[in-house]
C-alpha atoms as a PDB file:
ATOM      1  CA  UNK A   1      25.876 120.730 -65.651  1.00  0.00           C
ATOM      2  CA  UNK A   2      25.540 121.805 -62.035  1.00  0.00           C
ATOM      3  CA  UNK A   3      22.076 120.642 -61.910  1.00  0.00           C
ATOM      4  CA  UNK A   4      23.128 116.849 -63.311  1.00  0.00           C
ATOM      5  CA  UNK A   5      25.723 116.746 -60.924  1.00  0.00           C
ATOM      6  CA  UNK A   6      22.934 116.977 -57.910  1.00  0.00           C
ATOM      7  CA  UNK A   7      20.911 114.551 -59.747  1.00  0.00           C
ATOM      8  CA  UNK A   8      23.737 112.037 -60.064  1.00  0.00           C
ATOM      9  CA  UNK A   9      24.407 112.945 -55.900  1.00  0.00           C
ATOM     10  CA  UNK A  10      20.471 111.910 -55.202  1.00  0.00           C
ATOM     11  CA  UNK A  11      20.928 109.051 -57.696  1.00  0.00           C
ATOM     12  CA  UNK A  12      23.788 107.598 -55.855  1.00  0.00           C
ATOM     13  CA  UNK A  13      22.748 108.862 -51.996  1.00  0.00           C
ATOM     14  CA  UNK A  14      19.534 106.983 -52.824  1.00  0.00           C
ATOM     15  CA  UNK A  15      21.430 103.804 -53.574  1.00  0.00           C
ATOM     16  CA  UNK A  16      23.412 103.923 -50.387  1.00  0.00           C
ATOM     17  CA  UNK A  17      20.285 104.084 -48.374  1.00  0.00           C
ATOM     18  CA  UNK A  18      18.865 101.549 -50.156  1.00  0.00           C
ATOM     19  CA  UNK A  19      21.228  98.936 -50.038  1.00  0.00           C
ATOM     20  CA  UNK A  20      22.153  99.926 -46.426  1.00  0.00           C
ATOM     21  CA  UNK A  21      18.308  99.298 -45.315  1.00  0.00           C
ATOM     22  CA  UNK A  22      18.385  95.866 -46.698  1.00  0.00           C
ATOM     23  CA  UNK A  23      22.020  95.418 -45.427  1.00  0.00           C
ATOM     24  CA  UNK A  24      20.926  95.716 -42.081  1.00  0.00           C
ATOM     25  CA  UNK A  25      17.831  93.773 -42.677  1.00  0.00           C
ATOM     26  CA  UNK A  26      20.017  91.082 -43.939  1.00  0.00           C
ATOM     27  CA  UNK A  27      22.070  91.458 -40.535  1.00  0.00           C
ATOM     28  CA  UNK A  28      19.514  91.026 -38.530  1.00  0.00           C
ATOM     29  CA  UNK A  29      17.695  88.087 -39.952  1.00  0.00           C
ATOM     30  CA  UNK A  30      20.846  86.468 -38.867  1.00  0.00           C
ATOM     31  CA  UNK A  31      19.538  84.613 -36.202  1.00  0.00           C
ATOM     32  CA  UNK A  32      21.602  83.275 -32.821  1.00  0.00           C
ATOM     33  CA  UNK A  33      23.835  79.936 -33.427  1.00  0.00           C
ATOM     34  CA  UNK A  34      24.938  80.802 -36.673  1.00  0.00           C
ATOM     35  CA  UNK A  35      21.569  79.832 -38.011  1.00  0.00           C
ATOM     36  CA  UNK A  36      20.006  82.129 -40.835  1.00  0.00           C
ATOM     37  CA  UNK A  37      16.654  82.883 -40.690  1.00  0.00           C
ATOM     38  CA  UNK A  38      14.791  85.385 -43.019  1.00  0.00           C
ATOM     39  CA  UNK A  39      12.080  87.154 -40.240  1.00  0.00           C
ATOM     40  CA  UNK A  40      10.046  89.320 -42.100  1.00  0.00           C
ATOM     41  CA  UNK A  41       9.357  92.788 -40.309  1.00  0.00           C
ATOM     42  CA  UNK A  42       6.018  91.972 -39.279  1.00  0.00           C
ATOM     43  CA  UNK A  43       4.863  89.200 -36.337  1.00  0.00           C
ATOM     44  CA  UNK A  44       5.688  85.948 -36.789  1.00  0.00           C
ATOM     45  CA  UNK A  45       5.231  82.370 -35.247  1.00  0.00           C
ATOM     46  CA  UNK A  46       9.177  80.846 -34.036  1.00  0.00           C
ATOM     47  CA  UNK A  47       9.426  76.842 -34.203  1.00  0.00           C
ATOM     48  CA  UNK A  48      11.215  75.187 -31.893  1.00  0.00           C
ATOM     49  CA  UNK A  49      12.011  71.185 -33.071  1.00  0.00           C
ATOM     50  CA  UNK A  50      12.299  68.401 -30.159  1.00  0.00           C
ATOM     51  CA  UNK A  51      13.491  65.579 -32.041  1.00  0.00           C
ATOM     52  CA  UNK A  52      14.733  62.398 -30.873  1.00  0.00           C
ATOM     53  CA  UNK A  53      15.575  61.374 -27.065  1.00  0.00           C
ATOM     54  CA  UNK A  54      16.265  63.916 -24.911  1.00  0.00           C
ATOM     55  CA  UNK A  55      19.620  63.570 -23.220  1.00  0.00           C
ATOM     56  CA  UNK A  56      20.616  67.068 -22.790  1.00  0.00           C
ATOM     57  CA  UNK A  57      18.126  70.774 -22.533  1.00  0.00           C
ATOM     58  CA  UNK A  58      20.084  73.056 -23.502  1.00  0.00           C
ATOM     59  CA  UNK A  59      19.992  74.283 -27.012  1.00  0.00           C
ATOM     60  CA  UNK A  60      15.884  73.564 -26.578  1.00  0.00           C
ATOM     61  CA  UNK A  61      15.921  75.960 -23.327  1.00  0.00           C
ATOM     62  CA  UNK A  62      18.027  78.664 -25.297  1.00  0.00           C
ATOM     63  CA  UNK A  63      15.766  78.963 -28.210  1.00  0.00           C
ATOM     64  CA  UNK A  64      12.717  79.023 -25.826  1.00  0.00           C
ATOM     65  CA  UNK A  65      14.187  81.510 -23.986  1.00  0.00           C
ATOM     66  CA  UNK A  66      15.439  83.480 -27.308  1.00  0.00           C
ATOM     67  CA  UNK A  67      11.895  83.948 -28.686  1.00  0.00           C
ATOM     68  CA  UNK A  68      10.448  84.781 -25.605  1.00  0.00           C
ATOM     69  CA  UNK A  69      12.486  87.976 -25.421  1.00  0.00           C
ATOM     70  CA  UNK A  70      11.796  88.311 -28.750  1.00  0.00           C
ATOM     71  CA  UNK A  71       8.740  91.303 -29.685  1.00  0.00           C
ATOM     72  CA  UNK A  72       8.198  90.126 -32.722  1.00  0.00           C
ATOM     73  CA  UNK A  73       7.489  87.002 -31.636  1.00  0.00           C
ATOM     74  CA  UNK A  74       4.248  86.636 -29.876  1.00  0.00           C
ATOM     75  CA  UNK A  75       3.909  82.695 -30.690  1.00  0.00           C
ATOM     76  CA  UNK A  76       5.517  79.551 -30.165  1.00  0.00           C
ATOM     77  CA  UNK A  77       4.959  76.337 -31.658  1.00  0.00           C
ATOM     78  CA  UNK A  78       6.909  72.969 -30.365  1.00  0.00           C
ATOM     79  CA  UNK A  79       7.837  70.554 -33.329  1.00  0.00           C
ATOM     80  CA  UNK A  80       7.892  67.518 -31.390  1.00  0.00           C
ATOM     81  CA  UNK A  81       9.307  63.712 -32.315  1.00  0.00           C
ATOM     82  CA  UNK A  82      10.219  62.271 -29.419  1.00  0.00           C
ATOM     83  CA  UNK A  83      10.010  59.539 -27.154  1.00  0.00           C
ATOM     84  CA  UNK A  84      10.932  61.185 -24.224  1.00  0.00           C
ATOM     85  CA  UNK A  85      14.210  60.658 -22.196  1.00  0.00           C
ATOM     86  CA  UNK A  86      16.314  61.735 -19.389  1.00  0.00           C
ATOM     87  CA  UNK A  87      14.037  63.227 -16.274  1.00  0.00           C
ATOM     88  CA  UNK A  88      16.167  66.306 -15.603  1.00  0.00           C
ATOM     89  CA  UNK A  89      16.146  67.881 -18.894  1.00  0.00           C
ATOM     90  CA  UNK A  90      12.800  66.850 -19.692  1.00  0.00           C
ATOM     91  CA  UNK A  91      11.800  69.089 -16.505  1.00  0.00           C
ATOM     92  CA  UNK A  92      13.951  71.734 -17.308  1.00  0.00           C
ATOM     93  CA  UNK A  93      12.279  72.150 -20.669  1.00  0.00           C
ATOM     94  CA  UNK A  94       8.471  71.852 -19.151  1.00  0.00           C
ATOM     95  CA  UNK A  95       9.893  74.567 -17.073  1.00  0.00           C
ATOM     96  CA  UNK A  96      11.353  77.266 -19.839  1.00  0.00           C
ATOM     97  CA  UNK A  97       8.208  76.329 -21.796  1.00  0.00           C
ATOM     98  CA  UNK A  98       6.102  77.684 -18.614  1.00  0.00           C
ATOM     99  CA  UNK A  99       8.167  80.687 -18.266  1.00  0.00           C
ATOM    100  CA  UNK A 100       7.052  81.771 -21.940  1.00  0.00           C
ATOM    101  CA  UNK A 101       3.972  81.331 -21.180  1.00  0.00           C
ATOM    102  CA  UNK A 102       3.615  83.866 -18.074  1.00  0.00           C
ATOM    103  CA  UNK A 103       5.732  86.233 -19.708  1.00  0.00           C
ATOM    104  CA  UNK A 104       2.470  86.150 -22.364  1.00  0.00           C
ATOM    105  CA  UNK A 105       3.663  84.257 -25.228  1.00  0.00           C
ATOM    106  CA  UNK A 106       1.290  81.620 -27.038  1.00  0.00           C
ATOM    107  CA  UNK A 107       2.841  78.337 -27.061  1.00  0.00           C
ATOM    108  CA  UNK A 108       1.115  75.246 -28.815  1.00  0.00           C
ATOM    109  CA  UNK A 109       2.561  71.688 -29.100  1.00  0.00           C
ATOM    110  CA  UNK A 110       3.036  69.850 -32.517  1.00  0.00           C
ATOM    111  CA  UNK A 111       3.166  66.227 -32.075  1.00  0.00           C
ATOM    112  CA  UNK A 112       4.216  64.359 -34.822  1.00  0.00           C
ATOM    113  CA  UNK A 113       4.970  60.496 -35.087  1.00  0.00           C
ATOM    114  CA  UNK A 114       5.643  60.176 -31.489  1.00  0.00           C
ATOM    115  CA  UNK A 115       5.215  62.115 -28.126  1.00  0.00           C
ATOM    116  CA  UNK A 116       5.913  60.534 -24.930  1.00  0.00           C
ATOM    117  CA  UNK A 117       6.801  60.568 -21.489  1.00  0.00           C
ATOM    118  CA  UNK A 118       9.185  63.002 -20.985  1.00  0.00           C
ATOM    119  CA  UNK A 119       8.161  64.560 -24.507  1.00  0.00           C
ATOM    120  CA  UNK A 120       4.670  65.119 -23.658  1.00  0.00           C
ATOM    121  CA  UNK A 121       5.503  66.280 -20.431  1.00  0.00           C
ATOM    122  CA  UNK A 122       7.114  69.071 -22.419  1.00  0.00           C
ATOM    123  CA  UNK A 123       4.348  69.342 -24.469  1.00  0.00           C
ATOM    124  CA  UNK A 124       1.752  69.469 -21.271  1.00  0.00           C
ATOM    125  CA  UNK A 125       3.264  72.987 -20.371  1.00  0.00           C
ATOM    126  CA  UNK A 126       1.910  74.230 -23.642  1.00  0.00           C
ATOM    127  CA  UNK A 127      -1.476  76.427 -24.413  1.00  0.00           C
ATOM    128  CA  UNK A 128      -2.512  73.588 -26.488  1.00  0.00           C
ATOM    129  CA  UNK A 129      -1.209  70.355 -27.849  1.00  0.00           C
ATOM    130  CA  UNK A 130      -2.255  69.210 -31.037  1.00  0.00           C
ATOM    131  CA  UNK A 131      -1.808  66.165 -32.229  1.00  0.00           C
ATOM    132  CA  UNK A 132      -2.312  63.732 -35.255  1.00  0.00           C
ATOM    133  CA  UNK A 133      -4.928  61.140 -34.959  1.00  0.00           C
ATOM    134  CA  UNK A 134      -1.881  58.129 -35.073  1.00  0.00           C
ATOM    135  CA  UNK A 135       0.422  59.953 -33.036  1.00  0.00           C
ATOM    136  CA  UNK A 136       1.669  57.854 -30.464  1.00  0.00           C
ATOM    137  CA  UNK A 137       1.601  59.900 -26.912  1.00  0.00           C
ATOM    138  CA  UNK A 138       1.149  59.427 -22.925  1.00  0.00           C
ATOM    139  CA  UNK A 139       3.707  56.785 -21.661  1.00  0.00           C
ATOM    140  CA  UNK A 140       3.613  58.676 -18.074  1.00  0.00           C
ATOM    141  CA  UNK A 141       5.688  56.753 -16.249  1.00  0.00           C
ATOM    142  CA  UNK A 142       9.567  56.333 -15.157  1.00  0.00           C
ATOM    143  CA  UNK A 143      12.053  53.567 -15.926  1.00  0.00           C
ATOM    144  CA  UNK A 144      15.377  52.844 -14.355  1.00  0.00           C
ATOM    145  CA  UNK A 145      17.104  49.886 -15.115  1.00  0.00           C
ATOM    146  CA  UNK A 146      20.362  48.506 -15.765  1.00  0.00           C
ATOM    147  CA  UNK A 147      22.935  45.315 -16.545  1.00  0.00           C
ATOM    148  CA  UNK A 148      24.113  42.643 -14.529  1.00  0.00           C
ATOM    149  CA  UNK A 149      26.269  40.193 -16.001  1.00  0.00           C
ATOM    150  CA  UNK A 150      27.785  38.332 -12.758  1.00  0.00           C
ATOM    151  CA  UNK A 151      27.766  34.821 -14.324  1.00  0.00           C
ATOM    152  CA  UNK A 152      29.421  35.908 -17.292  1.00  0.00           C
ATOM    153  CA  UNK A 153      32.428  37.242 -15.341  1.00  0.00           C
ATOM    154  CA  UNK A 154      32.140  33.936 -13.477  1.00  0.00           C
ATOM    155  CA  UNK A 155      33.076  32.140 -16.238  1.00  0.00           C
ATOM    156  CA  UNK A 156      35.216  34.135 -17.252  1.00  0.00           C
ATOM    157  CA  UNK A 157      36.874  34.201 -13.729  1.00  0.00           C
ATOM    158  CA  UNK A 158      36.407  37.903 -13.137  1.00  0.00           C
ATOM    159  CA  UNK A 159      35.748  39.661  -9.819  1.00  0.00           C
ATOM    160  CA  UNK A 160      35.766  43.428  -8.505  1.00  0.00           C
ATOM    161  CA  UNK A 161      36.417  44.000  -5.027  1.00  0.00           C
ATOM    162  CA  UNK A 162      34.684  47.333  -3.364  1.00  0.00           C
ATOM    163  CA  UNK A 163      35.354  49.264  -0.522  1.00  0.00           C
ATOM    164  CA  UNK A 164      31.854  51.813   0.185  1.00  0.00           C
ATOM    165  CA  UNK A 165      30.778  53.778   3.189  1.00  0.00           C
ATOM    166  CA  UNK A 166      27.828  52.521   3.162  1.00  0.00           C
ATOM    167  CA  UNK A 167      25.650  49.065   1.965  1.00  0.00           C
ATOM    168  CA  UNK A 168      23.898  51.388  -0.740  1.00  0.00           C
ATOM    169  CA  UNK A 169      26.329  53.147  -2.310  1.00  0.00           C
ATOM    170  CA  UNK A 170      26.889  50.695  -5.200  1.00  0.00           C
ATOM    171  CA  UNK A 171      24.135  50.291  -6.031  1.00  0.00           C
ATOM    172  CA  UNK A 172      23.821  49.297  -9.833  1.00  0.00           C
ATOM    173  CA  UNK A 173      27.102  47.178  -9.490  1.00  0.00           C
ATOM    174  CA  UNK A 174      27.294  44.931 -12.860  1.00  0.00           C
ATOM    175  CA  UNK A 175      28.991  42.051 -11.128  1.00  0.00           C
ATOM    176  CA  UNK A 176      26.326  41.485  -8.627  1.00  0.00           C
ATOM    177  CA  UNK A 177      22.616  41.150  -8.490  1.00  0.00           C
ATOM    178  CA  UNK A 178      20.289  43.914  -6.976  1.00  0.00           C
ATOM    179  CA  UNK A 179      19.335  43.349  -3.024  1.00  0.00           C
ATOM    180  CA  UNK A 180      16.044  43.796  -1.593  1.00  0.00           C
ATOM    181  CA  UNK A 181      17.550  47.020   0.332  1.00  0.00           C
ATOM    182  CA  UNK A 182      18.812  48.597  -3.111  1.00  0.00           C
ATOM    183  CA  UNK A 183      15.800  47.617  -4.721  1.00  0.00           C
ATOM    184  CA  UNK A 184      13.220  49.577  -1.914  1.00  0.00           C
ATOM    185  CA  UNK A 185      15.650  52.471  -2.036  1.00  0.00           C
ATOM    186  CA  UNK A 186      15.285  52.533  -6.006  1.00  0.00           C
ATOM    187  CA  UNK A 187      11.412  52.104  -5.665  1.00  0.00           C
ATOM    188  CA  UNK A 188      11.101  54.998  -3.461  1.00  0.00           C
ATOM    189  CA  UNK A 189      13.133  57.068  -6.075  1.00  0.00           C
ATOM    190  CA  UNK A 190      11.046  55.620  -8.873  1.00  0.00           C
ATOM    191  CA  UNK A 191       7.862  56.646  -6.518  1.00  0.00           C
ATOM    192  CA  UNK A 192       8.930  60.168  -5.874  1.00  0.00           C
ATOM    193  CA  UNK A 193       9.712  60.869  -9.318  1.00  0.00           C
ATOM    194  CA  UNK A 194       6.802  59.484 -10.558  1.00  0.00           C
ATOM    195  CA  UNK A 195       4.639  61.733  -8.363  1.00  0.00           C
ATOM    196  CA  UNK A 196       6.560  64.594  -9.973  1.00  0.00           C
ATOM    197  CA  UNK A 197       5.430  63.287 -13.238  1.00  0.00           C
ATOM    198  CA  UNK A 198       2.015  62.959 -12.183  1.00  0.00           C
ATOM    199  CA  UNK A 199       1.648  66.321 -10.678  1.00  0.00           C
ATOM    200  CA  UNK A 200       3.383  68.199 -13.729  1.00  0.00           C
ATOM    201  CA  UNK A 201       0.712  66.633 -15.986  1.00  0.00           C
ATOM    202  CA  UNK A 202      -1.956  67.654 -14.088  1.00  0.00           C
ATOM    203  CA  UNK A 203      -0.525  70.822 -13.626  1.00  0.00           C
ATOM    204  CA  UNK A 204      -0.257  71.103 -17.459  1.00  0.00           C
ATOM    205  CA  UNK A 205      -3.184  69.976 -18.350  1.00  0.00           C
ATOM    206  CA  UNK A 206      -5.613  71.547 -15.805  1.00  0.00           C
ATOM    207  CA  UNK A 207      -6.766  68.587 -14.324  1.00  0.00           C
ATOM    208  CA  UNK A 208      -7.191  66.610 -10.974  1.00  0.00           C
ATOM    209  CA  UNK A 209      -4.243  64.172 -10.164  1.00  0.00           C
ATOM    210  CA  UNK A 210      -7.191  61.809  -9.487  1.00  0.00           C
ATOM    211  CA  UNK A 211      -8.188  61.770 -13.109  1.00  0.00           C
ATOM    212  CA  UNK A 212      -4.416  61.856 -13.861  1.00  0.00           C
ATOM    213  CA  UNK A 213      -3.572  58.455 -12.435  1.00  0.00           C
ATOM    214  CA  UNK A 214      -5.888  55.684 -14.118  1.00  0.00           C
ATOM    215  CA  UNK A 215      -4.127  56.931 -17.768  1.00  0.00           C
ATOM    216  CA  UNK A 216      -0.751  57.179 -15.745  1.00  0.00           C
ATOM    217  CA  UNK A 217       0.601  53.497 -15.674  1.00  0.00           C
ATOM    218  CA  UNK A 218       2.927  53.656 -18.687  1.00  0.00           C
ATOM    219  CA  UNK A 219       0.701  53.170 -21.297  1.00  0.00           C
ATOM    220  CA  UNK A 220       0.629  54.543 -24.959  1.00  0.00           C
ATOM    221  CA  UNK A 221      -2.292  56.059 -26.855  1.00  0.00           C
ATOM    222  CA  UNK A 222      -3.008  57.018 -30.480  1.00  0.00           C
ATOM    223  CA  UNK A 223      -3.839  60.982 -31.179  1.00  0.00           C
ATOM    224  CA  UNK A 224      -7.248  59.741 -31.118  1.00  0.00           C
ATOM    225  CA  UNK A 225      -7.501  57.996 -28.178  1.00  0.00           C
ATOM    226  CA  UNK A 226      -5.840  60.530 -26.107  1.00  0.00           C
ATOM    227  CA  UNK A 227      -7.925  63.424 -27.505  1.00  0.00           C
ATOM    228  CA  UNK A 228     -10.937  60.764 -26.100  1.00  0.00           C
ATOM    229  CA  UNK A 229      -9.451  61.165 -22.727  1.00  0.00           C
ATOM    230  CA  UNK A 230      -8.217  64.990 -22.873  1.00  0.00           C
ATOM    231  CA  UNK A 231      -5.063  64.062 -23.125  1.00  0.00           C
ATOM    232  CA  UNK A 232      -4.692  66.741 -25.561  1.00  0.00           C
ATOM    233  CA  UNK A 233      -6.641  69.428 -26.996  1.00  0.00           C
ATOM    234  CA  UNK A 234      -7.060  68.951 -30.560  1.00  0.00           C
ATOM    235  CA  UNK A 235      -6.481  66.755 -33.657  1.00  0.00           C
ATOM    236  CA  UNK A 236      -4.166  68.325 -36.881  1.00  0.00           C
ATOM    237  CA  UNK A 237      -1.170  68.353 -38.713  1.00  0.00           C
ATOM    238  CA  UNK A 238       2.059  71.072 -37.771  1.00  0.00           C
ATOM    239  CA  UNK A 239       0.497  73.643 -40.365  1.00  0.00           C
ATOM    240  CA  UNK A 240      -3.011  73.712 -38.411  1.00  0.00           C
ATOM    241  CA  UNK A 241      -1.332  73.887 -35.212  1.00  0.00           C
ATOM    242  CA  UNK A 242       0.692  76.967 -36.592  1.00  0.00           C
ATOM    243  CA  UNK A 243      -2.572  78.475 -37.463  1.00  0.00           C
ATOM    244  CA  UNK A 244      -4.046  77.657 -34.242  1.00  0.00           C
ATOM    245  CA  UNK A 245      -1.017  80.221 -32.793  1.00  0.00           C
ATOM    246  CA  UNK A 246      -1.385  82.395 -35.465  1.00  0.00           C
ATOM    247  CA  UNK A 247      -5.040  83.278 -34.466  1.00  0.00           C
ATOM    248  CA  UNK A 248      -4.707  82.788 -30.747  1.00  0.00           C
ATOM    249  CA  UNK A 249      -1.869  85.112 -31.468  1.00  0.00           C
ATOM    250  CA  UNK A 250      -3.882  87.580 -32.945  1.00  0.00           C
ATOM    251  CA  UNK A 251      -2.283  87.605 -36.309  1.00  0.00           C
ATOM    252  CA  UNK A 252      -4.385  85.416 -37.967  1.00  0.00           C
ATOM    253  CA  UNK A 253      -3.861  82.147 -39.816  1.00  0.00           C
ATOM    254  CA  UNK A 254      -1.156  81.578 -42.281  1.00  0.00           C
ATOM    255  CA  UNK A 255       1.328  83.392 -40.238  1.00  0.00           C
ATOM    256  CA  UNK A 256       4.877  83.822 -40.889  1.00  0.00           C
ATOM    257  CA  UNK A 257       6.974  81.638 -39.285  1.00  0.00           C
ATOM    258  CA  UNK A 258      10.927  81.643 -38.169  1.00  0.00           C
ATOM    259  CA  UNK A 259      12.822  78.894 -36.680  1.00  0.00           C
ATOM    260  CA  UNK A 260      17.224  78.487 -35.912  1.00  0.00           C
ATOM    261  CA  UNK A 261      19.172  76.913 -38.814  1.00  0.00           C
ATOM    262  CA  UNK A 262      21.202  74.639 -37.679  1.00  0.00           C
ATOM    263  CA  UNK A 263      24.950  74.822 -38.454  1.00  0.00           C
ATOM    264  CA  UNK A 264      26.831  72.465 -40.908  1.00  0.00           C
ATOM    265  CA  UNK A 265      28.808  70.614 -38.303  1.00  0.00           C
ATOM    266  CA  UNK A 266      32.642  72.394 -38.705  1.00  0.00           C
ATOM    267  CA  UNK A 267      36.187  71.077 -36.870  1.00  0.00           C
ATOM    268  CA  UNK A 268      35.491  71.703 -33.178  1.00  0.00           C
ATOM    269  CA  UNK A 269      31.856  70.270 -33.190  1.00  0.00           C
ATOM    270  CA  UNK A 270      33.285  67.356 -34.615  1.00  0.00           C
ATOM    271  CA  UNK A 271      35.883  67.181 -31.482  1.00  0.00           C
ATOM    272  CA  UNK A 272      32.963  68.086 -29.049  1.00  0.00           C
ATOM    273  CA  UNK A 273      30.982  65.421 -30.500  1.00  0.00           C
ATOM    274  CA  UNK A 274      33.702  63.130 -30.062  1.00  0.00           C
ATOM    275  CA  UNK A 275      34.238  63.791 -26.922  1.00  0.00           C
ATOM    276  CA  UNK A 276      30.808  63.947 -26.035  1.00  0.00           C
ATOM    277  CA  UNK A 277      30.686  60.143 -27.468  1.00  0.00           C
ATOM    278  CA  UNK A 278      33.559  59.257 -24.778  1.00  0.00           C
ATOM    279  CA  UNK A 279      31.838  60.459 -21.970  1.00  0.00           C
ATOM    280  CA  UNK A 280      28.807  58.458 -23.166  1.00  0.00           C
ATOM    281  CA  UNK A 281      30.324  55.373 -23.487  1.00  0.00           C
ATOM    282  CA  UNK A 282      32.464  56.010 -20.135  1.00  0.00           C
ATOM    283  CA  UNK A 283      28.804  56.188 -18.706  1.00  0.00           C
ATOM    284  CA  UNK A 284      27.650  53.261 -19.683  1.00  0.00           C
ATOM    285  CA  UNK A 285      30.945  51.419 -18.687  1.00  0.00           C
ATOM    286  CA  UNK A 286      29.744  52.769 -15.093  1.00  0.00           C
ATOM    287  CA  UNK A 287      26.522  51.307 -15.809  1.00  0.00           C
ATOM    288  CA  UNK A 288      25.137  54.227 -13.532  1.00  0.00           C
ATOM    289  CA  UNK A 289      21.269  53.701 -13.000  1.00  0.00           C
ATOM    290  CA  UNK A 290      18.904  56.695 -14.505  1.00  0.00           C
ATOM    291  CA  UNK A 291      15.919  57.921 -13.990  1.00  0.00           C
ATOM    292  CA  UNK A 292      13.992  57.843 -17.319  1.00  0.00           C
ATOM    293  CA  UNK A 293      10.796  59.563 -18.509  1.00  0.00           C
ATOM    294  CA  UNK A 294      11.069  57.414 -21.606  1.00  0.00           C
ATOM    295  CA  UNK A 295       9.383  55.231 -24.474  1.00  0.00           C
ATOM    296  CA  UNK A 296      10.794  52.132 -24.873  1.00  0.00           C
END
């Protein structure tokens, strides 16, 4: 009897363990951001998407920075879809993306239907960019522009009245057209950050600004023509450019890989989103000028 008693003990001390090991796994697969990812407990290959226009870098600068503190995580491929978009956060990204890179992970750019201007300036800070044969890329360039509409509120009998310190300082002004003086200052904005542009691809992509310039007036390329030019380093799809990282990795092709969930949308994202939408439309009411690195 005593002897089935410390059977039955084992029995159930075993359980425990057991399901407390996969507890705890289950735990930590949890991933940051309320996402859930399933990790594995060997290396694996994170995923970081960059969809759409970029207006804002920081969710795409969080993950970066999450998997590059991240041991188990000695790869990073960019899923990107993008046209490009506001200069700032399309910097700030190029700039995380270096960081992961000296602190020794492998990073490799996806390109999918489209990667452009401020997109594959993102993607230039990677160890390679891989793209398919009709992806559209390049588009190095900037772009600032916006509305006037002073014979509309002519007819419609509407006038503002400003008082500015200066002759430049409304510049952008809907009810007025641009003056030579506003328009040199916003070339010599457009010039600088241009340069800055320029300098970044080069710097990305290992190469002379000289040879940077001739492919650098705005235009687009197909996968194919910019692999012609060295624009990037390889044609594939997303699963060859995961098993380029894989192997440059040192854990071969096929690799496991791990990416953030992203949340169902509850209440206060909703609100934020609302409010976000406000501000967005308050901006364009402003009809502030910005700087662009964007597809149009």
């Amino acid at each position: 009897m005593q002897n089935r008693s410390v059977v039955i003990l084992i029995v159930v001390l075993s359980c425990i363990l057991v399901f407390g090991f996969f507890g705890v796994a289950l735990i930590v697969s949890f991933g940051g951001g309320g996402g859930f990812d399933f990790r594995g407990f060997g290396p694996r290959v994170a995923v970081v998407e960059l969809y759409g226009e970029i207006a804002d870098s920081r969710d795409f600068v969080e993950q970066i920075k999450k998997w590059t503190e991240d041991d188990g995580v000695p790869a990073i491929v960019i899923d990107i879809d993008s046209p490009g978009g506001a200069v700032a956060p399309s910097q700030e990204m190029y700039d995380q993306v270096m960081k992961a890179r000296q602190s020794g992970k492998i990073v490799i750019a996806s390109t999918r239907s489209v990667c452009a201007s401020g997109a594959y300036m993102v993607a230039c800070a990677a160890d390679k960019i891989v793209a398919n044969p009709g992806t559209l890329t390049g588009s190095i360039g900037v772009i600032l522009k916006f509305p006037t509409a002073q014979k509309l509120f002519d007819k419609l009998g509407i006038r503002w009245e400003t008082v500015k310190s200066g002759e430049l300082k409304d510049v952008g002004d809907w009810a007025r057209p641009m003056t030579p003086e506003e328009e040199r200052m916003l070339k010599a904005v457009i010039d600088d950050t241009y340069e800055q542009f320029v300098e970044t691809v080069a710097e990305g992509r290992d190469r002379p600004k000289e040879e940077i310039y001739p492919l650098a007036d705005g235009s687009v390329f197909t996968g194919r023509q910019a692999y012609n030019m060295g624009l990037i380093d390889t044609l594939g799809t997303f699963e060859d450019a995961v098993n380029i990282a894989g192997e440059l990795a040192g854990i071969g092709p096929n690799p496991d890989i791990v990416k953030e969930k992203r949340k169902k949308p509850g209440v206060w994202d909703l609100l934020y989103g609302g409010l976000e939408l406000v501000q967005r439309l308050n901006q364009f009411e402003r009809s502030q000028p910005a700087l662009m690195y964007l597809y149009q």
